[in-house]
Protein backbone atom coordinates (compact mmCIF):
# COMPACT_ATOMS: atom_id res chain seq x y z
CA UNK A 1 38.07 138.40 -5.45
CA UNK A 2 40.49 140.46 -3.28
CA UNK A 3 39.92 140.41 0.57
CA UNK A 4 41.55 141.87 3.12
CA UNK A 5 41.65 139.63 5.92
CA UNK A 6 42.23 140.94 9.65
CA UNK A 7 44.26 138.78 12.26
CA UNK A 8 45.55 136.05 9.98
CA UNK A 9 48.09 134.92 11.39
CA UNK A 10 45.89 133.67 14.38
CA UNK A 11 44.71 130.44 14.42
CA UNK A 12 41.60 130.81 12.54
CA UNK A 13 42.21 133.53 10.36
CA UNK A 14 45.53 131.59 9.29
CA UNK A 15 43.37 128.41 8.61
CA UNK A 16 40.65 130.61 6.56
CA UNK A 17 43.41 132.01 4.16
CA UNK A 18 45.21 128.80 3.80
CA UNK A 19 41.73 127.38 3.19
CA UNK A 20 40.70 129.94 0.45
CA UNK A 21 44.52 129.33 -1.28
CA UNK A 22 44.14 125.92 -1.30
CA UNK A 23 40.61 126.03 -2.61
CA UNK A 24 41.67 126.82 -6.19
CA UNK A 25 39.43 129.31 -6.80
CA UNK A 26 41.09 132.78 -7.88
CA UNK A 27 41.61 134.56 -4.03
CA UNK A 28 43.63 136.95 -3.97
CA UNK A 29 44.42 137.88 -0.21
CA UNK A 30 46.06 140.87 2.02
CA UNK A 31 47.04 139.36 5.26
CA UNK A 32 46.68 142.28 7.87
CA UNK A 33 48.01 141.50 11.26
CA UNK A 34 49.61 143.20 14.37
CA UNK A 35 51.62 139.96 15.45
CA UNK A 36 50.64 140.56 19.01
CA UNK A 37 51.59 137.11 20.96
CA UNK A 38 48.93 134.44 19.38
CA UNK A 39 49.59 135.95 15.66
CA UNK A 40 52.22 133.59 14.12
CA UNK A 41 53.58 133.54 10.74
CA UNK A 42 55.24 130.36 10.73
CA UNK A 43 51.50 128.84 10.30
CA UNK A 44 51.68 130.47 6.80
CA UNK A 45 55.15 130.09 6.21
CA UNK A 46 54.42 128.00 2.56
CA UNK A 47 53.00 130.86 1.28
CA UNK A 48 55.30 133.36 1.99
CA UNK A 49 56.31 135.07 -1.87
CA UNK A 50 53.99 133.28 -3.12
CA UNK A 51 51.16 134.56 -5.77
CA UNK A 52 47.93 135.72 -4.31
CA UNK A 53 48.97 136.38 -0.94
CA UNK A 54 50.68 139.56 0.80
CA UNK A 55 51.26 140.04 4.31
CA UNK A 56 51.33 143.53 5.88
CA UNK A 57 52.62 143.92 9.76
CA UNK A 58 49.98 146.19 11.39
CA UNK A 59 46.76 147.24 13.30
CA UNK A 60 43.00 147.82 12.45
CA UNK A 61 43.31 150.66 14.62
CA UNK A 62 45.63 152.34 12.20
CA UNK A 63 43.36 154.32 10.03
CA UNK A 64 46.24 155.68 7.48
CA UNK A 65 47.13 151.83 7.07
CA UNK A 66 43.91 150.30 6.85
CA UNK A 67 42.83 153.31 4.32
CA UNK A 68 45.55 152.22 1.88
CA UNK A 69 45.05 148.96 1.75
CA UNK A 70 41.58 149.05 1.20
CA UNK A 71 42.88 151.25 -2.18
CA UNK A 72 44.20 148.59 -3.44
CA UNK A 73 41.07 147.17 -5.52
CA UNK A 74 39.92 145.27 -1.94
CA UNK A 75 35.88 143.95 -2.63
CA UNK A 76 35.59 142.14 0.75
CA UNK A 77 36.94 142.46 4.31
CA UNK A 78 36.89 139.35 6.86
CA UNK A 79 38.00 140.67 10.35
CA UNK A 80 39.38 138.18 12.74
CA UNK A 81 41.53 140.43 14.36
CA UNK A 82 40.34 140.66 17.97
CA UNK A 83 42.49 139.87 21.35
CA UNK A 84 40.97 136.68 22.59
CA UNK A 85 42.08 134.62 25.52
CA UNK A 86 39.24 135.03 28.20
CA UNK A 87 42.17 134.81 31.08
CA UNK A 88 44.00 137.37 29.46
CA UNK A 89 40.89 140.02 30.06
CA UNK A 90 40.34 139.58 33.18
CA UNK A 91 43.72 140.85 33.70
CA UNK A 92 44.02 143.90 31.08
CA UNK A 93 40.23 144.60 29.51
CA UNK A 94 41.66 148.26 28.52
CA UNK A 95 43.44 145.90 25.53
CA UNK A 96 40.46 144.04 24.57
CA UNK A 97 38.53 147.33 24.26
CA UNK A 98 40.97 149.25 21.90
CA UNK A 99 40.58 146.19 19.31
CA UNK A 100 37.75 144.60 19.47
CA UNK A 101 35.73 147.87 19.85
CA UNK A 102 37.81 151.06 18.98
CA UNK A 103 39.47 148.59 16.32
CA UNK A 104 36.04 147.04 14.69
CA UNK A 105 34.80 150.91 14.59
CA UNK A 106 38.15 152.17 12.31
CA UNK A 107 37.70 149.02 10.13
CA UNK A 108 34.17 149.65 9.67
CA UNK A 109 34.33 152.88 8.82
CA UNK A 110 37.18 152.86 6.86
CA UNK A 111 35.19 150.34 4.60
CA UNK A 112 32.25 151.79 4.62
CA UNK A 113 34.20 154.90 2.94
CA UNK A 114 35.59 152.37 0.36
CA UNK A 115 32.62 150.49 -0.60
CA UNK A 116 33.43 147.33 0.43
CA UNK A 117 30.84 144.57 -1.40
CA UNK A 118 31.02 142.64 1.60
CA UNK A 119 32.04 143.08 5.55
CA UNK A 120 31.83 139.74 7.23
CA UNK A 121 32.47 140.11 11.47
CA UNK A 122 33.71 137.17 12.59
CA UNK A 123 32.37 137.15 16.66
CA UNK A 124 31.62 134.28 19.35
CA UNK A 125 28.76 132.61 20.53
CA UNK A 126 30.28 133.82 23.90
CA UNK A 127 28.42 137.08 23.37
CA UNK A 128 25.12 135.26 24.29
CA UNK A 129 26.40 134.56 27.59
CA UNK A 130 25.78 131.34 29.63
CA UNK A 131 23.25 128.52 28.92
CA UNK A 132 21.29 126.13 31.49
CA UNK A 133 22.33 122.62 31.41
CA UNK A 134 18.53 121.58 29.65
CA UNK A 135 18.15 124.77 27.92
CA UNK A 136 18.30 125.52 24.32
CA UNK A 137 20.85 125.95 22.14
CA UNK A 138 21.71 129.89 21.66
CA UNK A 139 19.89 131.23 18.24
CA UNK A 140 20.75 134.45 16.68
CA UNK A 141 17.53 136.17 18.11
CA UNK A 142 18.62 135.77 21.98
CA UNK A 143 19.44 138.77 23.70
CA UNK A 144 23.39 138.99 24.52
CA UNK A 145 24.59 138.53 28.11
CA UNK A 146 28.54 138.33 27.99
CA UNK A 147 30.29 137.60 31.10
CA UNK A 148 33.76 138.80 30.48
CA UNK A 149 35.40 141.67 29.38
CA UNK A 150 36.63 139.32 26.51
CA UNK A 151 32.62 138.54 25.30
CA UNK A 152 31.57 141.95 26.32
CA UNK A 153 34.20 143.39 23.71
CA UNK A 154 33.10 141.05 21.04
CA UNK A 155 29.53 141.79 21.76
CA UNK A 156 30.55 145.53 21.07
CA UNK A 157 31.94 145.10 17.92
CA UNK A 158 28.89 142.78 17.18
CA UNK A 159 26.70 145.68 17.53
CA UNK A 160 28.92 148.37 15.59
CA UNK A 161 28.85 146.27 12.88
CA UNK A 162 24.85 145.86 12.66
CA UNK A 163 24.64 149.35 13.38
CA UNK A 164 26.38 150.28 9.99
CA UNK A 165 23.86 148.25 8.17
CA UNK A 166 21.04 149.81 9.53
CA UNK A 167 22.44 153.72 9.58
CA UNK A 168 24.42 152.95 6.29
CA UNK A 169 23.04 149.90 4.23
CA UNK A 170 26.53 149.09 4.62
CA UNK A 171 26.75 145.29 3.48
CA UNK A 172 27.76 143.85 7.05
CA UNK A 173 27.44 140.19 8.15
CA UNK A 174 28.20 138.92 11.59
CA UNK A 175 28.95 135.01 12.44
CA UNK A 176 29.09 133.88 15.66
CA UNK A 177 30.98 130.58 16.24
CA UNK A 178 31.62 127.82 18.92
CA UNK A 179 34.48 126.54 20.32
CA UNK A 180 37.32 125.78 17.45
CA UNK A 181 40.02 123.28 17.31
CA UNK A 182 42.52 122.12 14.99
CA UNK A 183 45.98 122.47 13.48
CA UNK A 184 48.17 125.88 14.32
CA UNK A 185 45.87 126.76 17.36
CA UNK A 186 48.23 128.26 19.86
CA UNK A 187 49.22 126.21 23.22
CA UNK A 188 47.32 128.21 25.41
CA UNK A 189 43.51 127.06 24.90
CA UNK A 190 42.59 124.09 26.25
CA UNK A 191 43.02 121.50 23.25
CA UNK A 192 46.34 122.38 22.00
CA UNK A 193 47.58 122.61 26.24
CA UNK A 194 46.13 119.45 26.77
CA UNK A 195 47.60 117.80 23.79
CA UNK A 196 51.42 119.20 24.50
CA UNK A 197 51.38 119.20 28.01
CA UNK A 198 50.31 114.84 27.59
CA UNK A 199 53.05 114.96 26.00
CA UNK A 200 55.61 116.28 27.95
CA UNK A 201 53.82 114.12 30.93
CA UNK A 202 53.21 117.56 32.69
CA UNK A 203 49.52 118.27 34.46
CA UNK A 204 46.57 119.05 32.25
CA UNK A 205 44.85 122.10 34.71
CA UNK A 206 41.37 121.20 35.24
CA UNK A 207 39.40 124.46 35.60
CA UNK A 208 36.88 124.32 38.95
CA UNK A 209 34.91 120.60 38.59
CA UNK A 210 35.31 120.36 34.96
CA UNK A 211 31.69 119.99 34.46
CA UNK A 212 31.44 123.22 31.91
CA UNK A 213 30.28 121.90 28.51
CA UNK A 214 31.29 123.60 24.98
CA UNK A 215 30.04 122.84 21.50
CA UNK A 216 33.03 121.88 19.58
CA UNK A 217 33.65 122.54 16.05
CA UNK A 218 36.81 121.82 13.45
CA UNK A 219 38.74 124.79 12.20
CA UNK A 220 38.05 123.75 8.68
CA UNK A 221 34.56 123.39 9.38
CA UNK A 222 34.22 126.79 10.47
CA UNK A 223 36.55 128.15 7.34
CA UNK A 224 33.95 126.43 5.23
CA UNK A 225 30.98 127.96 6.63
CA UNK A 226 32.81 131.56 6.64
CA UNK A 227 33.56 131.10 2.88
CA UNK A 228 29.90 130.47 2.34
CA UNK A 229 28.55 133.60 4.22
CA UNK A 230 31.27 135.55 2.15
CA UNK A 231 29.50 134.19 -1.24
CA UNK A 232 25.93 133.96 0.02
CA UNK A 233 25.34 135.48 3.22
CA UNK A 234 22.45 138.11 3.77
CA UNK A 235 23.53 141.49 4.74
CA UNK A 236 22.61 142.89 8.10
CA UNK A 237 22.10 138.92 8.81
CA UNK A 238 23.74 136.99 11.91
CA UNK A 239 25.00 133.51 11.04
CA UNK A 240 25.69 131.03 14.20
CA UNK A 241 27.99 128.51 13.21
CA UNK A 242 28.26 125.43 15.66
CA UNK A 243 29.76 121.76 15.50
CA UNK A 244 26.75 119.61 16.64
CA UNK A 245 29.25 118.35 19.56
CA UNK A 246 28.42 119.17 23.51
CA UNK A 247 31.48 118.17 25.93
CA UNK A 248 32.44 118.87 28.95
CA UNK A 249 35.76 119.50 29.48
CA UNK A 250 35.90 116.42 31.33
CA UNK A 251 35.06 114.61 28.67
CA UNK A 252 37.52 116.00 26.03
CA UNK A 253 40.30 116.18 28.41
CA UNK A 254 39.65 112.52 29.01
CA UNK A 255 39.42 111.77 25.58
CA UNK A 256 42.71 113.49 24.40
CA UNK A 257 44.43 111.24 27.16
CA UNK A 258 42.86 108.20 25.76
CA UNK A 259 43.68 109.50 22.55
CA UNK A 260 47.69 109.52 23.63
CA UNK A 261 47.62 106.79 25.71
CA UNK A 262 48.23 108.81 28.55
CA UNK A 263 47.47 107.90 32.54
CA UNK A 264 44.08 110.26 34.21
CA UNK A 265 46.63 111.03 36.90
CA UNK A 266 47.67 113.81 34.86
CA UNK A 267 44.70 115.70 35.07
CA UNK A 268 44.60 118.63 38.02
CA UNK A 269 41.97 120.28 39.42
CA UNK A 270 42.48 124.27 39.64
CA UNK A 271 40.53 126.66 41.00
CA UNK A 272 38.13 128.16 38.43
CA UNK A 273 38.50 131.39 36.74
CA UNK A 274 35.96 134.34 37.71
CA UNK A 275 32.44 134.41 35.63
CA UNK A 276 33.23 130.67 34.10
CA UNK A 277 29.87 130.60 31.55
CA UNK A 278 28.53 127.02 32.40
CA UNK A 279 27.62 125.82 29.21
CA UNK A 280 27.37 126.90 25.27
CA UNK A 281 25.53 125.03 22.82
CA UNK A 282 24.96 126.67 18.89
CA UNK A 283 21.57 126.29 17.08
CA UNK A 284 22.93 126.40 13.62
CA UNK A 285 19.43 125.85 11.49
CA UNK A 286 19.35 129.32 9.67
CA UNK A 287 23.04 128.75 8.23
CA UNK A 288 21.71 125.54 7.24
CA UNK A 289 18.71 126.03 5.66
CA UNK A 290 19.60 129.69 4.24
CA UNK A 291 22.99 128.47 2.92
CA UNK A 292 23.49 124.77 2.71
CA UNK A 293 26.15 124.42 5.28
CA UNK A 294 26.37 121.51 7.91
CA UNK A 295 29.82 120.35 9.94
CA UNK A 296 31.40 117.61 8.39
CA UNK A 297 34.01 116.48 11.45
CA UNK A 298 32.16 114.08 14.15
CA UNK A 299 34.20 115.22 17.44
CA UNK A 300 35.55 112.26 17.32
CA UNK A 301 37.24 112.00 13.87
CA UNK A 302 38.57 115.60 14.42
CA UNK A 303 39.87 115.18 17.66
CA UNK A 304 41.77 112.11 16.27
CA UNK A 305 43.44 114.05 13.54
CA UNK A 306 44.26 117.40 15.93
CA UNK A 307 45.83 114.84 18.11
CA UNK A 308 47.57 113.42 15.47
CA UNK A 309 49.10 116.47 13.60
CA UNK A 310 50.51 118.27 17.33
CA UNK A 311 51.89 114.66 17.76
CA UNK A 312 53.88 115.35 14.09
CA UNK A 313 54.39 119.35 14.17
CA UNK A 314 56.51 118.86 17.64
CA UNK A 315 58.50 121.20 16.18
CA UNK A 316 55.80 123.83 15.40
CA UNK A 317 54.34 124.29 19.25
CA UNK A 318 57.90 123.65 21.04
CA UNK A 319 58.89 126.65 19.07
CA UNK A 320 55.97 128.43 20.66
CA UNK A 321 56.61 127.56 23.95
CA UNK A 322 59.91 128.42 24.37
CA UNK A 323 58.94 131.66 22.09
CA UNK A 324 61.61 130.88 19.19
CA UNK A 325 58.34 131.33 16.54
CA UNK A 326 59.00 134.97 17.15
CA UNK A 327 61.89 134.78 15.12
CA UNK A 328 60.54 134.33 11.66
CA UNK A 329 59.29 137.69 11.61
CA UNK A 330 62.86 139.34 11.66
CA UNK A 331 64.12 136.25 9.01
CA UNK A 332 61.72 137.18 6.61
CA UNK A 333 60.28 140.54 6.78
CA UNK A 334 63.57 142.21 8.09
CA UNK A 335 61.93 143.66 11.05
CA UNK A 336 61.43 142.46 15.02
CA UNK A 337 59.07 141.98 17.07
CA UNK A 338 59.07 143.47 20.43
């Protein structure tokens, strides 16, 4: 099968595709992605010239590009490309709305005109909005209440994408996911900060009481579940995709110190960001019982082994911070990034 896939050089997308290489089974895979800030290619950079795998600098908002690409023999498009830092829109939405709704809509369309076999939108259970502490977990039938121009966008493209199934019988599928962690995720969400800023012995910033829970889920458990809605997942269906694993941040920012062997004193309480959603929790039953996927990662195992591989790829995020990763781009593809 060829598949284009959007935004893989992000964290997830870049996990997906090394996922689907390393799965032996006959990918072959068109990396599309604009490189903004999170999109880095040194999280592929074993696979660069290799067979089976192209990367192409650019945006799903480029019609011309995404037309010839999808000429190329594609069957199946899986669109992670969206800007995604909640912080980051509050600050410029305008951004957030030219990709993950203007962009979704030129991707769409411009498979839809191709006849794509398959379309799979990869969203956030942050569409759904916030959840009571004692309330249940989100299912794909509750109404969406986003909070933040980052959820609002996603909940957007969310709806594009159904809408093609049901004006076109185009062969759509949306997944909606919890909280990921894992290798190559970059240093500004909360795991991968926490981790490197332990240790560097600089303060892990608390947001507001730290009292908000999130259902946590390994990156490879997610890439598994996305491979088996690519195979096997219902058009025009919605697919939530959760790790079984409530926290509060409290909890996993404890944990990640106990982890390192790190003092609580590091922890600081901040003042919290606007709209903060209190708590998410993912009622994954129909992926399971329609498709035979479950997480395999206990929170505890995979927080051991993220811990463990930022403690070994020093290398990898200090490159990050002090934005050197930036460089690869201009080593190997003969081109910078501004």
């Amino acid at each position: 099968m060829k598949i284009l896939i959007t935004g893989g050089a992000g964290f997830i997308g870049s996990n997906f595709i090394r996922f689907l290489v390393q799965s032996g089974k006959d990918y072959r895979i068109i990396n599309l992605d604009k490189l903004t800030y999170a999109g880095n290619l040194e999280n592929l950079a074993d696979l660069v010239g290799g067979p089976g795998y192209e990367f192409v600098r650019g945006n799903i908002g480029d019609g011309k590009l995404v037309d010839r690409l999808l000429e190329e023999n594609v069957e199946a498009v899986v669109n992670f490309a969206a800007e995604s830092h909640v912080d980051r829109s509050l600050y410029e939405p305008d951004l957030f709305i030219q990709t993950n709704v203007v962009g979704v809509q030129i991707l769409l369309h411009a498979a839809l005109r191709h006849k794509i076999k398959k379309f799979v939108q990869v969203s956030t259970d942050e569409v759904y909005g916030s959840l009571d502490a004692e309330g249940p977990r989100f299912r794909e039938d509750f109404p969406l209440a986003p909070s933040s121009p980052y959820s609002a966008s996603k909940a957007a493209g969310d709806l594009l994408a159904r809408s093609y199934f049901k004006t076109y019988g185009f062969p759509v599928v949306v997944t909606r996911c919890s909280n990921n962690y894992g290798p190559y995720q970059f240093p500004e969400k909360l795991i991968p900060l926490f981790v490197t800023n332990a240790l560097e012995n600089r303060p892990l910033p608390v947001y507001g009481d730290g009292l908000n829970i999130r259902d946590w889920i390994h990156v490879e458990d997610h890439c598994r579940a996305l491979e088996l809605v690519l195979e096997k997942g219902r058009p025009g269906e919605i697919y939530n995709i959760g790790g079984e694993a409530e926290r509060t941040n409290l909890e996993i920012t404890r944990s990640i110190l106990r982890i390192l062997g790190k003092p609580e004193s590091l922890m600081q309480y901040v003042a919290d960001r606007p709209g903060h959603d209190r708590r998410y929790a993912i009622d994954f039953s129909k992926i399971e019982r329609e498709i035979g996927w479950k997480p395999r990662y206990s929170l505890d195992e995979g927080l051991r082994r993220t811990v463990r591989w930022y403690t070994e790829q020093e290398n990898w995020w200090r490159r990050i911070k002090s934005g050197a990763y930036r460089d690869f781009y201009e080593k190997h593809y003969g081109g910078r990034l501004s």
